[in-house]
Protein backbone atom coordinates (compact mmCIF):
# COMPACT_ATOMS: atom_id res chain seq x y z
CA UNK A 1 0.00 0.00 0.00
CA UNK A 2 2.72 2.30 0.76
CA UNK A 3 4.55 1.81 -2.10
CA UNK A 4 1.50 2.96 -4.65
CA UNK A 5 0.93 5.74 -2.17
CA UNK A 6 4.45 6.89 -3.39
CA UNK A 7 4.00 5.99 -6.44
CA UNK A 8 0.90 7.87 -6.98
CA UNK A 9 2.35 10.63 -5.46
CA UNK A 10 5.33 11.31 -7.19
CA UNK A 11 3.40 10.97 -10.94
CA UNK A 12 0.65 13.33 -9.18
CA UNK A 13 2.88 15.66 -8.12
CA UNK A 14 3.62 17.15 -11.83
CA UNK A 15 0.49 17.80 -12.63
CA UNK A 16 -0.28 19.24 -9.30
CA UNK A 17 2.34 21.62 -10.02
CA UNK A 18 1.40 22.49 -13.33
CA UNK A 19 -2.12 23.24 -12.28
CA UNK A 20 -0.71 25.26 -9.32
CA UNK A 21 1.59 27.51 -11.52
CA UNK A 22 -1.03 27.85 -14.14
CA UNK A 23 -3.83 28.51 -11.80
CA UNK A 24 -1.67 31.52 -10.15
CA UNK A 25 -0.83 32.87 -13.79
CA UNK A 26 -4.32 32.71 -14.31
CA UNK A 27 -5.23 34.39 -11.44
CA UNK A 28 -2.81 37.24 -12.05
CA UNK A 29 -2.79 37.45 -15.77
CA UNK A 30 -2.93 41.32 -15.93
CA UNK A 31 -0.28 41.59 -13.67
CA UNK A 32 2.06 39.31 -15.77
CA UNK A 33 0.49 41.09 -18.90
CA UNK A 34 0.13 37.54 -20.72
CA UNK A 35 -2.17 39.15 -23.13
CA UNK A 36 0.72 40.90 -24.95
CA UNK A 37 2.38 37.41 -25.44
CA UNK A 38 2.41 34.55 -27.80
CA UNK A 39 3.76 31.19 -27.54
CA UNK A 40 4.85 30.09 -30.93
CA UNK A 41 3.91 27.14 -32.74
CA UNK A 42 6.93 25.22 -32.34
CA UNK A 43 6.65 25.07 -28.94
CA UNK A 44 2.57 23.73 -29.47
CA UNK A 45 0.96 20.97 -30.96
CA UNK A 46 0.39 21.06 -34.59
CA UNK A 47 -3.42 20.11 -33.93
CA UNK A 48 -3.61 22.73 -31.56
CA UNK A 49 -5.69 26.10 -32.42
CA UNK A 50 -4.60 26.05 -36.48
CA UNK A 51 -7.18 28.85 -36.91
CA UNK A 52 -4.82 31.61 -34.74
CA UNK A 53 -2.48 31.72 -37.70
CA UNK A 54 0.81 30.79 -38.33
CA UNK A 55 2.09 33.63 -35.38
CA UNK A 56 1.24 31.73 -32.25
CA UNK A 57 -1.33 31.79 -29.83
CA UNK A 58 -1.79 34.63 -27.12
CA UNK A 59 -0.28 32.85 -23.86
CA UNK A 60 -2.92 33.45 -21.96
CA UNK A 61 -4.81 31.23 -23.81
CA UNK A 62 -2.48 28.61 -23.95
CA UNK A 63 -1.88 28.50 -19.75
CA UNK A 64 -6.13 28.48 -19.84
CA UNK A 65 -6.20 25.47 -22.59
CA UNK A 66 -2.49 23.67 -20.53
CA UNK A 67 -4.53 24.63 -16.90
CA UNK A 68 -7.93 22.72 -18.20
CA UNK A 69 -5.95 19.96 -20.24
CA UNK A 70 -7.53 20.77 -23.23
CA UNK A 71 -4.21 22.47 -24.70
CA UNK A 72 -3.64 18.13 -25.60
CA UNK A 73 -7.15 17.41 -27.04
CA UNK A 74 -8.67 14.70 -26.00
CA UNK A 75 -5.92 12.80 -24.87
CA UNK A 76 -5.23 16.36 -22.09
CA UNK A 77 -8.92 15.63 -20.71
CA UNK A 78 -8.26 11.64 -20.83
CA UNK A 79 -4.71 12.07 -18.63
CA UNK A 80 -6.40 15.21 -16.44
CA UNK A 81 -9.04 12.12 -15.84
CA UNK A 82 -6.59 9.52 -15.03
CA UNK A 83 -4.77 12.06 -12.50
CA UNK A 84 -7.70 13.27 -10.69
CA UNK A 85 -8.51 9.28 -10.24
CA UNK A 86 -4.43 9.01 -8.82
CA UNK A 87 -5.19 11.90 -6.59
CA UNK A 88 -8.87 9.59 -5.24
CA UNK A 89 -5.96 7.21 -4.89
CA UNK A 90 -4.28 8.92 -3.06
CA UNK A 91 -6.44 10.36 -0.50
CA UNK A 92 -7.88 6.56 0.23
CA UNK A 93 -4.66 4.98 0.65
CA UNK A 94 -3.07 7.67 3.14
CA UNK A 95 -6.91 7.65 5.19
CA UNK A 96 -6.32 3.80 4.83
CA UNK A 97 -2.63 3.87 6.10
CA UNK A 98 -3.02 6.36 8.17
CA UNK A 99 -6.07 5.17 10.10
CA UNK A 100 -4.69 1.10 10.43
CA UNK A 101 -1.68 2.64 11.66
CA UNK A 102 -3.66 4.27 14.62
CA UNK A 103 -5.65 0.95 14.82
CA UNK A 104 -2.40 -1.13 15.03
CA UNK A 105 -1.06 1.23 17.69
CA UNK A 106 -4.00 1.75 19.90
CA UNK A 107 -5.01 -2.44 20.03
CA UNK A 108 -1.12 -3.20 21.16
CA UNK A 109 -1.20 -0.78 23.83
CA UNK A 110 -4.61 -2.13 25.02
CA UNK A 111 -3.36 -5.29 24.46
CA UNK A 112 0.10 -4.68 26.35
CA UNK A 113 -1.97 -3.34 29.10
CA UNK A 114 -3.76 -6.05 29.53
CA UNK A 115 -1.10 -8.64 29.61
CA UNK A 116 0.66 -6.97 31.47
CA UNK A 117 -2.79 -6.73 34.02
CA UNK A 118 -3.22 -10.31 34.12
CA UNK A 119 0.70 -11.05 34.91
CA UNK A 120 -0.14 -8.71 37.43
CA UNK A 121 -2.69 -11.16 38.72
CA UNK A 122 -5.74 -8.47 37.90
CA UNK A 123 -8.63 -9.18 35.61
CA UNK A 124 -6.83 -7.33 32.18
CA UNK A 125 -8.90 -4.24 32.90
CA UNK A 126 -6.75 -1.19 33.16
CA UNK A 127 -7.15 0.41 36.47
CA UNK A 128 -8.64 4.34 36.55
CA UNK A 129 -5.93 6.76 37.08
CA UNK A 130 -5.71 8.77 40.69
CA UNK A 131 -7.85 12.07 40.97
CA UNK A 132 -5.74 14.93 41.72
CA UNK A 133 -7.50 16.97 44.63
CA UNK A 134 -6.45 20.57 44.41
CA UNK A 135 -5.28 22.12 47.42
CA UNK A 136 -7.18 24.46 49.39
């Protein structure tokens, strides 16, 4: 379990990234004037927007389009798909670890306690701790 955890993690972490510095460019596109930019088409895919022209495409589009996966076509909505299931993944098997670890830890300390009650010659319940009287 721990190992897909990490797995999961380390492939979800690149997209989480991407979507974190496209979201903020997003956010702030005046700021970063992206407007005034183009990205050109080498750096695109050939399917991708034909009808802007040979020039480019203005780069805030292109951080909307790379931000919603649909910068790759259907294949960008098919891998945005397969991540967000990853991340699902990942948020299961950390509640999973996370919570049988606690399990685990909490039944051998009762269980400790109670072995160690009965070498004790008690009955394996745990005794109730002393009240503290506060002084006067």
């Amino acid at each position: 379990m721990r190992r897909l955890h990490a797995i999961l993690g380390i492939v979800s972490s690149l997209n989480l990234a991407i979507l974190l510095m496209t979201g903020l460019l997003i956010q702030h596109r005046e700021i970063f004037s992206l407007e005034e930019y183009t990205v050109g088409r080498g750096l695109l895919p050939a399917s991708y927007r034909p009808d802007d022209g040979p020039g480019g495409v203005r780069a805030d589009i292109v951080i909307v389009d790379l931000h919603s996966g649909r910068l790759f076509g259907k294949a960008g909505s098919l891998i945005l798909d397969v991540v967000t299931f990853a991340w699902a993944g990942l948020l299961l098997s950390g509640i999973t670890m996370f919570s049988s670890r606690q399990f685990r830890k909490v039944r051998s300390t009762d269980h400790e306690d109670t072995k160690a009650q009965r070498h004790k010659g008690g009955r394996g319940v745990r005794p109730l701790p002393p009240t503290r009287v506060a002084p006067r």
